[in-house]
N, C-alpha and C. Protein backbone atom coordinates (compact mmCIF):
# COMPACT_ATOMS: atom_id res chain seq x y z
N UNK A 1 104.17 117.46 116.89
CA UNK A 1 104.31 118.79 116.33
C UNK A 1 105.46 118.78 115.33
N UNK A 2 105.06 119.37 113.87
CA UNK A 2 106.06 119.31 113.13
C UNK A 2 107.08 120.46 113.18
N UNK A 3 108.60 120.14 113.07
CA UNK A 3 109.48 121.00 113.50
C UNK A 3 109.72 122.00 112.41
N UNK A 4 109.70 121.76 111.12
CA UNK A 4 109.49 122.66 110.20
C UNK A 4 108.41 122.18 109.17
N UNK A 5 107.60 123.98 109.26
CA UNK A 5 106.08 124.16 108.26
C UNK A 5 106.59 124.42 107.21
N UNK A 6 105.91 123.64 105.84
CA UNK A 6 105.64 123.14 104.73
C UNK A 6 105.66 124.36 103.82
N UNK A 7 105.92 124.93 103.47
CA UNK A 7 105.97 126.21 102.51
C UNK A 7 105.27 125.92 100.95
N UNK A 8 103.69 126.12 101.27
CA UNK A 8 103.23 125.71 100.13
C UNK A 8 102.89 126.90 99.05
N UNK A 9 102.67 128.14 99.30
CA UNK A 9 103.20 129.57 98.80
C UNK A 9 104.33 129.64 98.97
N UNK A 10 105.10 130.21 97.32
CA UNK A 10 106.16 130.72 97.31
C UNK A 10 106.32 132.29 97.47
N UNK A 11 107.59 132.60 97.67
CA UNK A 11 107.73 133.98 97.59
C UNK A 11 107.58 134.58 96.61
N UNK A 12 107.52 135.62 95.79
CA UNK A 12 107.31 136.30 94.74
C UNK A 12 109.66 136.79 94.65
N UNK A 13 109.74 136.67 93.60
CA UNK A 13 111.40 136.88 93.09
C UNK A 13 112.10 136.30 93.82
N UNK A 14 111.56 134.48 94.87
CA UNK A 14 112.48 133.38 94.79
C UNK A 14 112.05 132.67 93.36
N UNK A 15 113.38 131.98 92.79
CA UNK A 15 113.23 131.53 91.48
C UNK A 15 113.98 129.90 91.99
N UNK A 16 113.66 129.19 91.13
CA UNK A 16 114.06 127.77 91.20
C UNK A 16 113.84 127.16 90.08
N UNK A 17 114.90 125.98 90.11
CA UNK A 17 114.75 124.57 88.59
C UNK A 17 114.24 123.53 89.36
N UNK A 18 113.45 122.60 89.21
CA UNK A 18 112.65 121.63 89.58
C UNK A 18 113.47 120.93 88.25
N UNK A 19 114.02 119.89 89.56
CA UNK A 19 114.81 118.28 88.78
C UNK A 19 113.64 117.52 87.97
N UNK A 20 112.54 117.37 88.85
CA UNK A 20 111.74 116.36 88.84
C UNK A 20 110.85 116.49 87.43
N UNK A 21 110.46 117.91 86.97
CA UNK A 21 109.83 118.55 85.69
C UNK A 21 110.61 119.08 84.91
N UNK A 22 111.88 119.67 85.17
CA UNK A 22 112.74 120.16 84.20
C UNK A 22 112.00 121.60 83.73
N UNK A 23 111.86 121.96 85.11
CA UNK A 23 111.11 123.80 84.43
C UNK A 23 111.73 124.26 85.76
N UNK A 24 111.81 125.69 85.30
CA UNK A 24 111.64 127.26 86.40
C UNK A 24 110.72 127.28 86.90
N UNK A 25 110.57 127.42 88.19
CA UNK A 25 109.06 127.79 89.06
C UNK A 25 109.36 129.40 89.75
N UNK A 26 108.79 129.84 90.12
CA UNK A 26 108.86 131.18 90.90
C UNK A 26 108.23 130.48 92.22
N UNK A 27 109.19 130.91 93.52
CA UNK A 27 108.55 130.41 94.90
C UNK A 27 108.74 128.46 94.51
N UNK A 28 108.77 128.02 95.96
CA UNK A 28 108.63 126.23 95.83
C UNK A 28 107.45 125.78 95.78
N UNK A 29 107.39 125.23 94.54
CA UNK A 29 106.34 124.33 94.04
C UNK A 29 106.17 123.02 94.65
N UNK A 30 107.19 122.08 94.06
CA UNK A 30 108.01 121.12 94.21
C UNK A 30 108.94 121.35 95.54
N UNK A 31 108.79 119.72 95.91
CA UNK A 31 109.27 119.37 97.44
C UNK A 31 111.03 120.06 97.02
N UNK A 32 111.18 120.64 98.23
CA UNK A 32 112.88 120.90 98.21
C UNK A 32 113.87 119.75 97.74
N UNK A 33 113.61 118.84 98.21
CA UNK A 33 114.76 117.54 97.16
C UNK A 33 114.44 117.30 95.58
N UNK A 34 113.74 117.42 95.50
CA UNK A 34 113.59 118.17 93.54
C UNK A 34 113.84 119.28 93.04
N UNK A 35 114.58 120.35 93.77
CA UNK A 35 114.65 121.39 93.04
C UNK A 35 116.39 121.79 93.24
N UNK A 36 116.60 123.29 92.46
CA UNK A 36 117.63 123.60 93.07
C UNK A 36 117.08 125.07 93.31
N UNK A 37 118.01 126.08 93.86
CA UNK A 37 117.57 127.17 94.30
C UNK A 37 117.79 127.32 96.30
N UNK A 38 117.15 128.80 95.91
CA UNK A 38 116.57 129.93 95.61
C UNK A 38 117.72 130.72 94.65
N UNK A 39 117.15 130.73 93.68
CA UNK A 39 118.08 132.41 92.56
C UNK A 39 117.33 133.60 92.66
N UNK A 40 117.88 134.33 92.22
CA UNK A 40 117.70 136.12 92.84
C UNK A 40 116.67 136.00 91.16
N UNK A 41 116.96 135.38 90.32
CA UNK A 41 116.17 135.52 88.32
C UNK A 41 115.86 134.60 87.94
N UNK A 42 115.02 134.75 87.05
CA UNK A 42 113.92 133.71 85.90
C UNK A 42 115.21 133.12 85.81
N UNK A 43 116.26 133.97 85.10
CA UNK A 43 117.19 133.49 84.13
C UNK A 43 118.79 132.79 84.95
N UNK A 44 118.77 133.25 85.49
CA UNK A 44 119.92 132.98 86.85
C UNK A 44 119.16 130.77 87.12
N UNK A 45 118.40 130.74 87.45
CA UNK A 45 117.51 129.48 87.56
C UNK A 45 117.16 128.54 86.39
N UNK A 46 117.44 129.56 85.00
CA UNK A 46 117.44 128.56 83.34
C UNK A 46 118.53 128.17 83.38
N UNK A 47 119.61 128.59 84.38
CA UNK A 47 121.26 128.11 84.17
C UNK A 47 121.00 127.27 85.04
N UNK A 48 120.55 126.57 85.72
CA UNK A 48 120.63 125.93 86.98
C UNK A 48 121.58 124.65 86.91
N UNK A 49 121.06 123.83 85.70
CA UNK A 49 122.25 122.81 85.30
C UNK A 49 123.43 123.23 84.62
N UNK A 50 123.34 124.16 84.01
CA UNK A 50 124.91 124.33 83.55
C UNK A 50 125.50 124.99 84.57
N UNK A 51 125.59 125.43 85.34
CA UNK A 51 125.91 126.07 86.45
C UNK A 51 126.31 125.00 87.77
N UNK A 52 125.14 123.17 87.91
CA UNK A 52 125.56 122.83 88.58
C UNK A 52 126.44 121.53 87.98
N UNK A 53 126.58 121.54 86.17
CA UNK A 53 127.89 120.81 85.69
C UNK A 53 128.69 121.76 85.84
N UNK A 54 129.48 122.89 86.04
CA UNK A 54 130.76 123.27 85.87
C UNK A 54 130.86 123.68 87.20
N UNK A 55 130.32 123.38 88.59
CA UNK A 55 130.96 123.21 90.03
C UNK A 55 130.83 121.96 90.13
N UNK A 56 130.26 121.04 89.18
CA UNK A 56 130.89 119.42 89.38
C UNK A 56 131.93 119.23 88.88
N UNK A 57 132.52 119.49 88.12
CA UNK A 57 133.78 120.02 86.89
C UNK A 57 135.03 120.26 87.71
N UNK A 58 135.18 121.49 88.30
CA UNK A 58 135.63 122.26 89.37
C UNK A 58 136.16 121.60 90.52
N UNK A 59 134.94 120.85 91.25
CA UNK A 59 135.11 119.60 92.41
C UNK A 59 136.19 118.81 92.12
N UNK A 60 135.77 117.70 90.95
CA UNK A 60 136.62 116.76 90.70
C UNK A 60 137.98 117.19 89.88
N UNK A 61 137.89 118.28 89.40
CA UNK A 61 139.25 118.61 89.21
C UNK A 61 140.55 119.48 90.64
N UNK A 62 139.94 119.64 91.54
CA UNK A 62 140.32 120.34 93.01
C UNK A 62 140.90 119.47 93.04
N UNK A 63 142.55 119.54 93.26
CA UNK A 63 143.25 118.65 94.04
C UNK A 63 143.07 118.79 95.42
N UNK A 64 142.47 119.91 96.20
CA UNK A 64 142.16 119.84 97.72
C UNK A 64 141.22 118.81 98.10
N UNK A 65 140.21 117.70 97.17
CA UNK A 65 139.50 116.84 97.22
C UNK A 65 139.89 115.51 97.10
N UNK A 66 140.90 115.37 96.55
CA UNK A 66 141.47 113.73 96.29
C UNK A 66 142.42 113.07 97.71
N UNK A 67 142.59 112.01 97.29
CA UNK A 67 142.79 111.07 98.78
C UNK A 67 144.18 111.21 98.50
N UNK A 68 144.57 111.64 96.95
CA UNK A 68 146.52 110.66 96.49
C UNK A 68 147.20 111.22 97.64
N UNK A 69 148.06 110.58 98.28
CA UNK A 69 149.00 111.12 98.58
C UNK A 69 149.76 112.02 98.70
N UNK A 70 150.61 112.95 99.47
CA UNK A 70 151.26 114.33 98.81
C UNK A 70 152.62 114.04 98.68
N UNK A 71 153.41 114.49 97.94
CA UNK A 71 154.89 113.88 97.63
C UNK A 71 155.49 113.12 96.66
N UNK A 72 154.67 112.63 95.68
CA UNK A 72 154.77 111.67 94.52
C UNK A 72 154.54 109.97 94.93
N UNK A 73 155.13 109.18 94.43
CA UNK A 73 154.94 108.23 94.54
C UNK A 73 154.75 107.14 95.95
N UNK A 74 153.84 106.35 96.21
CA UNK A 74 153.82 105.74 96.99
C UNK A 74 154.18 104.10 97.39
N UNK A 75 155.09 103.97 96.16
CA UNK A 75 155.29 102.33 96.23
C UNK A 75 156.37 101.73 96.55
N UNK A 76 157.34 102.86 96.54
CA UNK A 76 158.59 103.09 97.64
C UNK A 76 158.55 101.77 98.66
């Protein structure tokens, strides 16, 4: 018995970017590891990559993410 059913109808005003085609779908088309989403808009979902370069941006600039050390130098 499979533990989670396949959602082959989408919802009507879930929106998504499909990695795999490089388009907007309304509802999941495309398997969940190709897409990104659910967005509330057509247009909210045309941002999907610029939206997920500038929280990659963000990440690697977070100093709450890096390993350095706290205190300055470590060669003391």
């Amino acid at each position: 018995m499979a533990l989670f059913k396949k959602r082959t109808v989408g919802k009507p005003g879930e929106w998504y970017y499909c990695l795999e085609h490089k388009k907007v779908e309304e509802g999941p088309e495309c398997p969940a590891k190709d897409r990104f989403g659910p967005y509330a808009t057509r247009e909210e979902a045309t941002h999907a990559m610029e939206l997920a370069r500038e929280r990659n941006l963000e990440w690697e600039n977070d100093p709450r993410w890096h390993d350095a050390p706290r205190g300055g130098d470590s060669t003391g």
